[in-house]
Protein backbone atom coordinates (compact mmCIF):
# COMPACT_ATOMS: atom_id res chain seq x y z
CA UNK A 1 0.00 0.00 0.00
CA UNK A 2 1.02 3.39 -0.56
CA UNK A 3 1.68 5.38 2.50
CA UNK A 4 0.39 9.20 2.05
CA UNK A 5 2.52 11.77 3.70
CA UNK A 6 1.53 14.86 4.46
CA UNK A 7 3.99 17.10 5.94
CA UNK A 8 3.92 19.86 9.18
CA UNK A 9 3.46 22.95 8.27
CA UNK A 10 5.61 23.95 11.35
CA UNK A 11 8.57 22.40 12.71
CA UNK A 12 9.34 21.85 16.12
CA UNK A 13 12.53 22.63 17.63
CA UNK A 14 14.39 20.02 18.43
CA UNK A 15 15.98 19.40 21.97
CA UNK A 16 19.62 19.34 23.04
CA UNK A 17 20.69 15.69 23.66
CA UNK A 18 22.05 16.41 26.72
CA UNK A 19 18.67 17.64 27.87
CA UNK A 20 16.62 15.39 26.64
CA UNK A 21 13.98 13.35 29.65
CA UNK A 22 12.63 9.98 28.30
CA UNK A 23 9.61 9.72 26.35
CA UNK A 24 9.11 13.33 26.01
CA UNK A 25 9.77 15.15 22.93
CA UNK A 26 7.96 14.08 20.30
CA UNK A 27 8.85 14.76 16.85
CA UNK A 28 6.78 16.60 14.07
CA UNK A 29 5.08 13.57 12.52
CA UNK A 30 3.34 10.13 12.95
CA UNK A 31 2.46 6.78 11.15
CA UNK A 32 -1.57 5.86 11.37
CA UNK A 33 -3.35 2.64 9.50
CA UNK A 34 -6.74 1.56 9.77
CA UNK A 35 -8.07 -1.39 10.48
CA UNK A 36 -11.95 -2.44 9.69
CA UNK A 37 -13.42 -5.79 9.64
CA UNK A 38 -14.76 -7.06 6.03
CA UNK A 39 -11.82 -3.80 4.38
CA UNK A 40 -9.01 -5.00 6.03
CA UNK A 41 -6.03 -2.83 7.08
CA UNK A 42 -6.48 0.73 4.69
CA UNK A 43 -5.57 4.31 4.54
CA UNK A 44 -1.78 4.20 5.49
CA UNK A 45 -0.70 7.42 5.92
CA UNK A 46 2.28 9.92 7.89
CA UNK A 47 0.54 13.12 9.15
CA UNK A 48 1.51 15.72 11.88
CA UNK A 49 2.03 14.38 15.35
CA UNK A 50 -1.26 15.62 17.18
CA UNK A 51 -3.55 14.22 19.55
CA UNK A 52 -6.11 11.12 18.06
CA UNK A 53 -9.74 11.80 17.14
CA UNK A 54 -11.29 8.78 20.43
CA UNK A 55 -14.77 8.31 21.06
CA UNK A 56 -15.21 8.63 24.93
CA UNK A 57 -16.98 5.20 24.25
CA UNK A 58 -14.14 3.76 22.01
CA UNK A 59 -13.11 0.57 24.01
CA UNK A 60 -9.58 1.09 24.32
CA UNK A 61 -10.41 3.69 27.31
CA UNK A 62 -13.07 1.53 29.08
CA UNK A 63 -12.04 -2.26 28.69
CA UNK A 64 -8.01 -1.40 28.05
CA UNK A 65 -8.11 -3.27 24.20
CA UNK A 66 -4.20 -1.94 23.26
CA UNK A 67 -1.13 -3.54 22.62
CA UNK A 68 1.93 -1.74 22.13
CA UNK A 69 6.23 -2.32 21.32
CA UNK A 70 9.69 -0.39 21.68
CA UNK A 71 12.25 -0.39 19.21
CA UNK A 72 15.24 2.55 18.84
CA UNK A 73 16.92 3.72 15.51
CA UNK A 74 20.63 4.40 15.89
CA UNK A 75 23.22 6.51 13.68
CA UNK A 76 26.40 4.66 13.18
CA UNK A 77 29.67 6.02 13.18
CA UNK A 78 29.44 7.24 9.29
CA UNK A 79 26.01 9.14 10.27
CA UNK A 80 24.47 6.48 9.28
CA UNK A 81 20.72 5.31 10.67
CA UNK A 82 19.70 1.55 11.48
CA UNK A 83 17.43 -0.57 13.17
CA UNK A 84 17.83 -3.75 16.22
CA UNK A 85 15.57 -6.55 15.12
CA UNK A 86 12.59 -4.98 14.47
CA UNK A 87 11.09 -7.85 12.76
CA UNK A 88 10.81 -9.58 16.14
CA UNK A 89 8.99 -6.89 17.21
CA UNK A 90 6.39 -7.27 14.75
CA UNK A 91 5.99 -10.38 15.39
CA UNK A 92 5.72 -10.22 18.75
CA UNK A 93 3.44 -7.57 18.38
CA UNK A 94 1.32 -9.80 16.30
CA UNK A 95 0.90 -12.30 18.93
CA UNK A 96 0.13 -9.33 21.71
CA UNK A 97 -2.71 -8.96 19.01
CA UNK A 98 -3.89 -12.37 18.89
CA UNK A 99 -3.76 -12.60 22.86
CA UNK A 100 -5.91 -9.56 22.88
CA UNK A 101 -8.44 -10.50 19.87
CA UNK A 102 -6.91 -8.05 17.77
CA UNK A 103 -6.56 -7.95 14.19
CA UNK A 104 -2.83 -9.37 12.69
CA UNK A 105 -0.89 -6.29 10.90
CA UNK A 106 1.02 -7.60 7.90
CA UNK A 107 4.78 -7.78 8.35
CA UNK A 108 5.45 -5.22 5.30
CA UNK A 109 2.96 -2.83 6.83
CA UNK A 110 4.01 -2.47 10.01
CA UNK A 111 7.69 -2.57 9.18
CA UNK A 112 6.74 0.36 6.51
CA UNK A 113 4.86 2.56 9.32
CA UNK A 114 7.79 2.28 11.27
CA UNK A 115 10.89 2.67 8.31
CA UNK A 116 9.25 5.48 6.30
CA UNK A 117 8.34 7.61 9.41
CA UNK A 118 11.80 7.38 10.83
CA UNK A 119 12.96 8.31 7.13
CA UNK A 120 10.79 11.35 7.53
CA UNK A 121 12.75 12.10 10.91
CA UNK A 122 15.58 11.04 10.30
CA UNK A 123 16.68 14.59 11.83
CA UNK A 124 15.54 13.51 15.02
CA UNK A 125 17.78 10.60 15.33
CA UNK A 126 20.50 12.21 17.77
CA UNK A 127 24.01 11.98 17.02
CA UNK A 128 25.82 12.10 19.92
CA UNK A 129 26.88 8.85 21.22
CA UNK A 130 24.35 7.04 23.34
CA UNK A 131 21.42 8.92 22.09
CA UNK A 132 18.88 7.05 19.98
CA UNK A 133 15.13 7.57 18.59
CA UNK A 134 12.88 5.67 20.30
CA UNK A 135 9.89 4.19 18.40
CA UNK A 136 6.45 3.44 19.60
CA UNK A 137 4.33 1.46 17.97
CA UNK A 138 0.81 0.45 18.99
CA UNK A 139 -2.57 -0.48 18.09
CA UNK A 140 -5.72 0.45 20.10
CA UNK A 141 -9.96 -0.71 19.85
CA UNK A 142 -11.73 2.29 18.89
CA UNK A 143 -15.10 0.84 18.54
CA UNK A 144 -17.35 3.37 19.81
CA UNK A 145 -19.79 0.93 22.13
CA UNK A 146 -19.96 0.15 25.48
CA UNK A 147 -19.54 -3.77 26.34
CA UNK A 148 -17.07 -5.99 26.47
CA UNK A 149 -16.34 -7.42 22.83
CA UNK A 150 -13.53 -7.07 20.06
CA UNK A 151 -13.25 -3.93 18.01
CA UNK A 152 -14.11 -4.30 14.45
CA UNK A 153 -12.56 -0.98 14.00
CA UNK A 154 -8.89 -0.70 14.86
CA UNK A 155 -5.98 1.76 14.60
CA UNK A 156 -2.03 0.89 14.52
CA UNK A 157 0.45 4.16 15.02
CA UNK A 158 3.84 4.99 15.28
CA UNK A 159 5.18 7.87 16.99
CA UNK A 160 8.67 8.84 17.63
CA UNK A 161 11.31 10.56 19.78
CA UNK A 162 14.58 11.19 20.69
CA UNK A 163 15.86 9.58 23.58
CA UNK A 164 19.25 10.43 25.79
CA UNK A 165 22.05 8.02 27.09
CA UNK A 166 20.00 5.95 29.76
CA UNK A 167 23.39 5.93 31.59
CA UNK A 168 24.50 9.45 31.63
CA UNK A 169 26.85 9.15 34.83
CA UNK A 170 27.68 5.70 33.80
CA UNK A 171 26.41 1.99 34.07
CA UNK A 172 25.43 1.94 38.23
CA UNK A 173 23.90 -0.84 40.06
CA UNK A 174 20.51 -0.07 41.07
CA UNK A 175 18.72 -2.12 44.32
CA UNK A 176 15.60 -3.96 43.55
CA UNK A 177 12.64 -4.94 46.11
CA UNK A 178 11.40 -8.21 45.85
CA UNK A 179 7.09 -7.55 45.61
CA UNK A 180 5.49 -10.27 48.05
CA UNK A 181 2.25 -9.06 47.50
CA UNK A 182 1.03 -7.65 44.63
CA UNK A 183 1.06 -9.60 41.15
CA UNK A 184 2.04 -8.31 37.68
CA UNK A 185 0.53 -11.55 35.92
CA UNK A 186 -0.22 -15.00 36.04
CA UNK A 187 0.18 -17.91 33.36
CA UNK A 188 -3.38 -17.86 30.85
CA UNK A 189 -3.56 -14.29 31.72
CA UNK A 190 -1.76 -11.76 29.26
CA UNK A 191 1.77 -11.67 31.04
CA UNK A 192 2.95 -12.94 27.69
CA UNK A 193 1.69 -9.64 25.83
CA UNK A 194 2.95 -6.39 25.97
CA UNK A 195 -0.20 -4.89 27.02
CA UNK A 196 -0.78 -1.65 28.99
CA UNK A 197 -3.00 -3.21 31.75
CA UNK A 198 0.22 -5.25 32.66
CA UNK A 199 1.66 -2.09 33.51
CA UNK A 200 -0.98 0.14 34.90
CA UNK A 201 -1.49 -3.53 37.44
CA UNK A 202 2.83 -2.92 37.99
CA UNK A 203 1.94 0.86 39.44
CA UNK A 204 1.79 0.61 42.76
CA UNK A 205 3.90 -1.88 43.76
CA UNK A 206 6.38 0.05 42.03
CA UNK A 207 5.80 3.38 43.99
CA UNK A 208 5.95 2.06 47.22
CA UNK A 209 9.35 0.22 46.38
CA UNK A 210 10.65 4.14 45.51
CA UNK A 211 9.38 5.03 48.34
CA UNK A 212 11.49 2.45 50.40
CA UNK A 213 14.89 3.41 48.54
CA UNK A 214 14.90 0.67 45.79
CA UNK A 215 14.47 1.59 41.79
CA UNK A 216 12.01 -1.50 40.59
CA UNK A 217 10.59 -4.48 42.21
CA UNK A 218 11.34 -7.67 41.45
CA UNK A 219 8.24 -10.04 40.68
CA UNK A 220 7.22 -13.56 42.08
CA UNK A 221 4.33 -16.25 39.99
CA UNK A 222 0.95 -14.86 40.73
CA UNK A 223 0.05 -18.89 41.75
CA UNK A 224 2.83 -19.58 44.36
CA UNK A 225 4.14 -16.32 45.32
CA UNK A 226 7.74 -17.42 45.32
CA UNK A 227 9.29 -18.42 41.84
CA UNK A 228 11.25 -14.73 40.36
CA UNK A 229 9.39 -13.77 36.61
CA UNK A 230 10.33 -10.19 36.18
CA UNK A 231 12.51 -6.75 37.45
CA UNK A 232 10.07 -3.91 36.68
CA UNK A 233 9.53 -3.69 32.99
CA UNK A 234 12.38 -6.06 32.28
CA UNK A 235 13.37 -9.29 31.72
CA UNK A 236 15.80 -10.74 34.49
CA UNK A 237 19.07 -12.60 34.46
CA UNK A 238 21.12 -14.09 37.23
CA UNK A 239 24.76 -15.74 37.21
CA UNK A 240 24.74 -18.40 39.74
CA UNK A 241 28.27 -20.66 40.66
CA UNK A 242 29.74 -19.83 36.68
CA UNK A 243 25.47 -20.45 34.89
CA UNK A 244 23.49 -18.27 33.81
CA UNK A 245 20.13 -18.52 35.02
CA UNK A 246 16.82 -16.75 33.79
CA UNK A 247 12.96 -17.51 34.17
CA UNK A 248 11.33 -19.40 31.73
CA UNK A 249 8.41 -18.05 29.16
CA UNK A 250 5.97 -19.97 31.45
CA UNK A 251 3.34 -17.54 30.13
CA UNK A 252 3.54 -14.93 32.16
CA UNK A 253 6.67 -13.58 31.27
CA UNK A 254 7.80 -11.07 28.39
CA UNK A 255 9.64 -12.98 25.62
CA UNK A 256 11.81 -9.98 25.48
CA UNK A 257 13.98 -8.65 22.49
CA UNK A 258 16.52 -8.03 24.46
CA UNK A 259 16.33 -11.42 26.26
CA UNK A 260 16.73 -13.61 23.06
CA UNK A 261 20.08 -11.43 22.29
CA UNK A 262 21.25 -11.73 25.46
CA UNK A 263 20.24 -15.68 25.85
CA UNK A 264 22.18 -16.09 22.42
CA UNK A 265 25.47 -14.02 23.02
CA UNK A 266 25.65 -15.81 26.38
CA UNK A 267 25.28 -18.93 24.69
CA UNK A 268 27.86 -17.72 21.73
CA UNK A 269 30.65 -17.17 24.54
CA UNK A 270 30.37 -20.89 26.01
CA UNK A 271 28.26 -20.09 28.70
CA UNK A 272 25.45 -22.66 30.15
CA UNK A 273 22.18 -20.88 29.96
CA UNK A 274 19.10 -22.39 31.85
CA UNK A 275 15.88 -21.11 31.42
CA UNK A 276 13.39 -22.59 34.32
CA UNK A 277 11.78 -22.05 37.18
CA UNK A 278 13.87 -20.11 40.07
CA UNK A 279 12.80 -19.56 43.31
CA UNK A 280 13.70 -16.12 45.64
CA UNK A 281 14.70 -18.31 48.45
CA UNK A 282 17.48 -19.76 46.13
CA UNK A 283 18.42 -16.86 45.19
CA UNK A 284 19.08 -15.47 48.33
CA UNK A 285 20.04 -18.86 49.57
CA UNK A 286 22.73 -18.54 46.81
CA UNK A 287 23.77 -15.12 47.90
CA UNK A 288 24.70 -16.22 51.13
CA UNK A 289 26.32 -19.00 49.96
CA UNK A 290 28.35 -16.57 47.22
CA UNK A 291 27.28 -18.36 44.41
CA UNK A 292 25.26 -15.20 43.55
CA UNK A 293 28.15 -13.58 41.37
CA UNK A 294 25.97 -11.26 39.25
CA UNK A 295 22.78 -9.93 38.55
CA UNK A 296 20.82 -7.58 35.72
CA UNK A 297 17.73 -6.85 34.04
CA UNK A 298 16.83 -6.42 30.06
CA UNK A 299 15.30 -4.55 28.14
CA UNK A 300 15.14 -1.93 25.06
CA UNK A 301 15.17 1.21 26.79
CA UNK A 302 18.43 0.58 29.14
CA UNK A 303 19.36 -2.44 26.79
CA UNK A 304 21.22 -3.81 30.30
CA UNK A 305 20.68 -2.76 34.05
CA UNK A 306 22.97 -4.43 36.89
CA UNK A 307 21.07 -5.02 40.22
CA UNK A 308 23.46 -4.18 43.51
CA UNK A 309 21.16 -5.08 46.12
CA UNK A 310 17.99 -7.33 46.39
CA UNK A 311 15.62 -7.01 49.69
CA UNK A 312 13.03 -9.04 50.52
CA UNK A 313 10.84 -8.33 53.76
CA UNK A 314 14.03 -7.62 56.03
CA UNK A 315 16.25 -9.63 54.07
CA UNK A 316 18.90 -7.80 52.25
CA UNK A 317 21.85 -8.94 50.06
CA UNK A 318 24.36 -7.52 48.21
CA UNK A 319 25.94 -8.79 44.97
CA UNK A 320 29.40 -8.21 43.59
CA UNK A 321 29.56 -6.28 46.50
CA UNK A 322 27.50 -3.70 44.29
CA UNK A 323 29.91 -3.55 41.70
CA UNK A 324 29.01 -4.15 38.45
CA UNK A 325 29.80 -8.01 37.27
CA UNK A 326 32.23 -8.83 34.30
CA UNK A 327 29.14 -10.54 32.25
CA UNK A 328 26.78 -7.80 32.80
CA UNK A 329 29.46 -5.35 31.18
CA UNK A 330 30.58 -7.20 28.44
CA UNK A 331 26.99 -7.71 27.69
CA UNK A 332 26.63 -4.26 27.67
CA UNK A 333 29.23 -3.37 25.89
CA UNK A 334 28.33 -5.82 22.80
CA UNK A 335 24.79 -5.37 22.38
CA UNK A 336 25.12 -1.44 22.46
CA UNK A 337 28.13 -1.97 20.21
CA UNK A 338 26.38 -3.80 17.52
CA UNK A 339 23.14 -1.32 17.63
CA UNK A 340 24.96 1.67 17.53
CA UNK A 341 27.53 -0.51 14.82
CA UNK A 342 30.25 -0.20 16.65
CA UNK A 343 31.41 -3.76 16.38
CA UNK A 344 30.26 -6.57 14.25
CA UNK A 345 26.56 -8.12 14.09
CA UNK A 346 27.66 -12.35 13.58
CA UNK A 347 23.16 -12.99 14.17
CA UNK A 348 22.03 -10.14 11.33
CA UNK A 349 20.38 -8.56 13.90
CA UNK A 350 20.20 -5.02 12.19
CA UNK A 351 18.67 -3.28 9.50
CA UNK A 352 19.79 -0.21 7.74
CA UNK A 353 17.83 2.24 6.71
């Protein structure tokens, strides 16, 4: 399909870099495609980034029907721009949409809402090392009907901005509170989906770990209260006696992007990799034992975020005496080296522009 583009008539001014706060400044344009049952997906088009024309009955506000995905555009060295696997987003995306009885977008589509509207910006895409464009892609229900059924009428947008380093003082181990009571999923719910209502249900666990000192929680099963699934709005890995350890996808949990890359450069450098069920008692067990050597999340928007400190009720343990562990850097340093094309990419994991 051809995608219309119709351009601002004013520009914004673009932010410093330096300056820039996460999710913020949003550039002069966005990507919208309808969907309606019996016509398909129609009218692809790039217009001026302004707010969406919602029903107050639409059901994305009253029964939460909206999916949604992160990717980031990077400028290489040469000034170049390029994508991290943003195929596996769309696919992933896809089966958000089947979890939520929403329509399937067709691979070309979405990849063309998302590569023509950063071409259109491309002079948003900072160039000042670390610095990145973040892309948003969703889909909402906009049928305009109270009760709880699927929309026949559906939108998928893009939208757009420039994001700073995530690290501007440097990689830091952050301390993470393990949530006892308060569930982000459970397995034959929508854990699996990147939905909003798994995040709006993360809220206020989340607050009252700020409020206690620690930057995310870490979550237990919604079923036995004790085996780890998440850290915030990551993915979680552990190294335990020389293994890498990480939950399963039991259902509940994210099959993250950043996850898969990790779980195959891990598995590139010779290390064993299980993926199962892990309790918080062995951890901690294992961090009084020292086996505990190193600990991060994962994720798009901090690509890799080393934990210093887990608590649980009174508990509290440090590991790598808060230092940041030898894996968790030189995972760092090669995923953000082959998205930003520093150094080479052996799995085709990028696409340029």
């Amino acid at each position: 399909m051809e995608i219309k583009i119709t351009r601002a008539e004013t520009l914004k001014e673009k932010p410093e870099s330096s300056k820039l706060v996460f999710g913020k400044s949003m550039t002069d344009h966005m990507f919208i495609v309808d969907y309606d049952e019996g016509q398909g997906w129609h009218d692809p088009r790039i217009v001026p980034y302004g707010p969406l024309l919602i029903d107050p009955a639409a059901k994305v506000l009253h029964y939460a029907e909206e999916i949604f995905e992160g990717l980031k555009a990077y400028r290489d060295a040469q000034g170049k721009i390029q994508l991290f696997r943003p195929l596996d987003n769309i696919d992933r995306m896809n089966k958000s949409a089947e979890r939520l009885c929403m329509p399937q977008i067709p691979q070309d589509l979405a990849l063309a809402g998302i590569t023509e509207l950063v071409k259109v910006e491309r002079d948003w895409v900072p160039h000042e090392e670390g610095a990145s464009l973040y892309i948003r892609p969703f889909m909402i229900g906009l049928d305009a009907q109270l009760g709880v059924h699927s929309s026949k009428h559906v939108q998928y947008v893009v939208v757009v901005c420039p994001v700073g380093a995530y690290y501007p003082e440097g990689l830091a181990p952050v301390k993470i509170f393990v949530e006892e009571r308060d569930v982000r999923a459970v397995k034959g719910g929508t854990g699996m989906a990147k939905t909003g209502g798994n995040y709006a249900a993360s809220l206020r666990a989340g607050h009252q770990a700020e409020q206690k000192g620690y930057s995310q929680v870490l979550w237990l099963d919604g079923v036995h209260r004790k085996y780890i699934e998440e850290v915030g709005a990551m993915n979680v890995m552990f190294k335990v006696a020389g293994k890498i350890l990480t939950p399963d996808l039991n259902g509940s949990v994210l099959d993250g992007i950043t996850r898969r890359s990790c779980l195959q450069l891990l598995r590139d450098w010779g290390y064993e990799v299980e993926e199962r069920r892990i309790s918080a008692e062995e951890l901690f067990q294992a961090a009084e034992n020292g086996t505990l050597e190193e600990a991060w999340g994962t994720g798009t928007a901090a690509v890799i975020s080393p934990i210093g400190e887990l608590a649980m009720g009174e508990k509290k343990v440090s590991i790598n005496h808060n230092q940041i562990g030898e894996v968790t850097r030189k995972l760092y340093d090669q995923l953000t080296g082959i998205q930003w094309g520093r150094v080479a990419d052996p799995h085709n994991w990028i696409m340029p522009l």
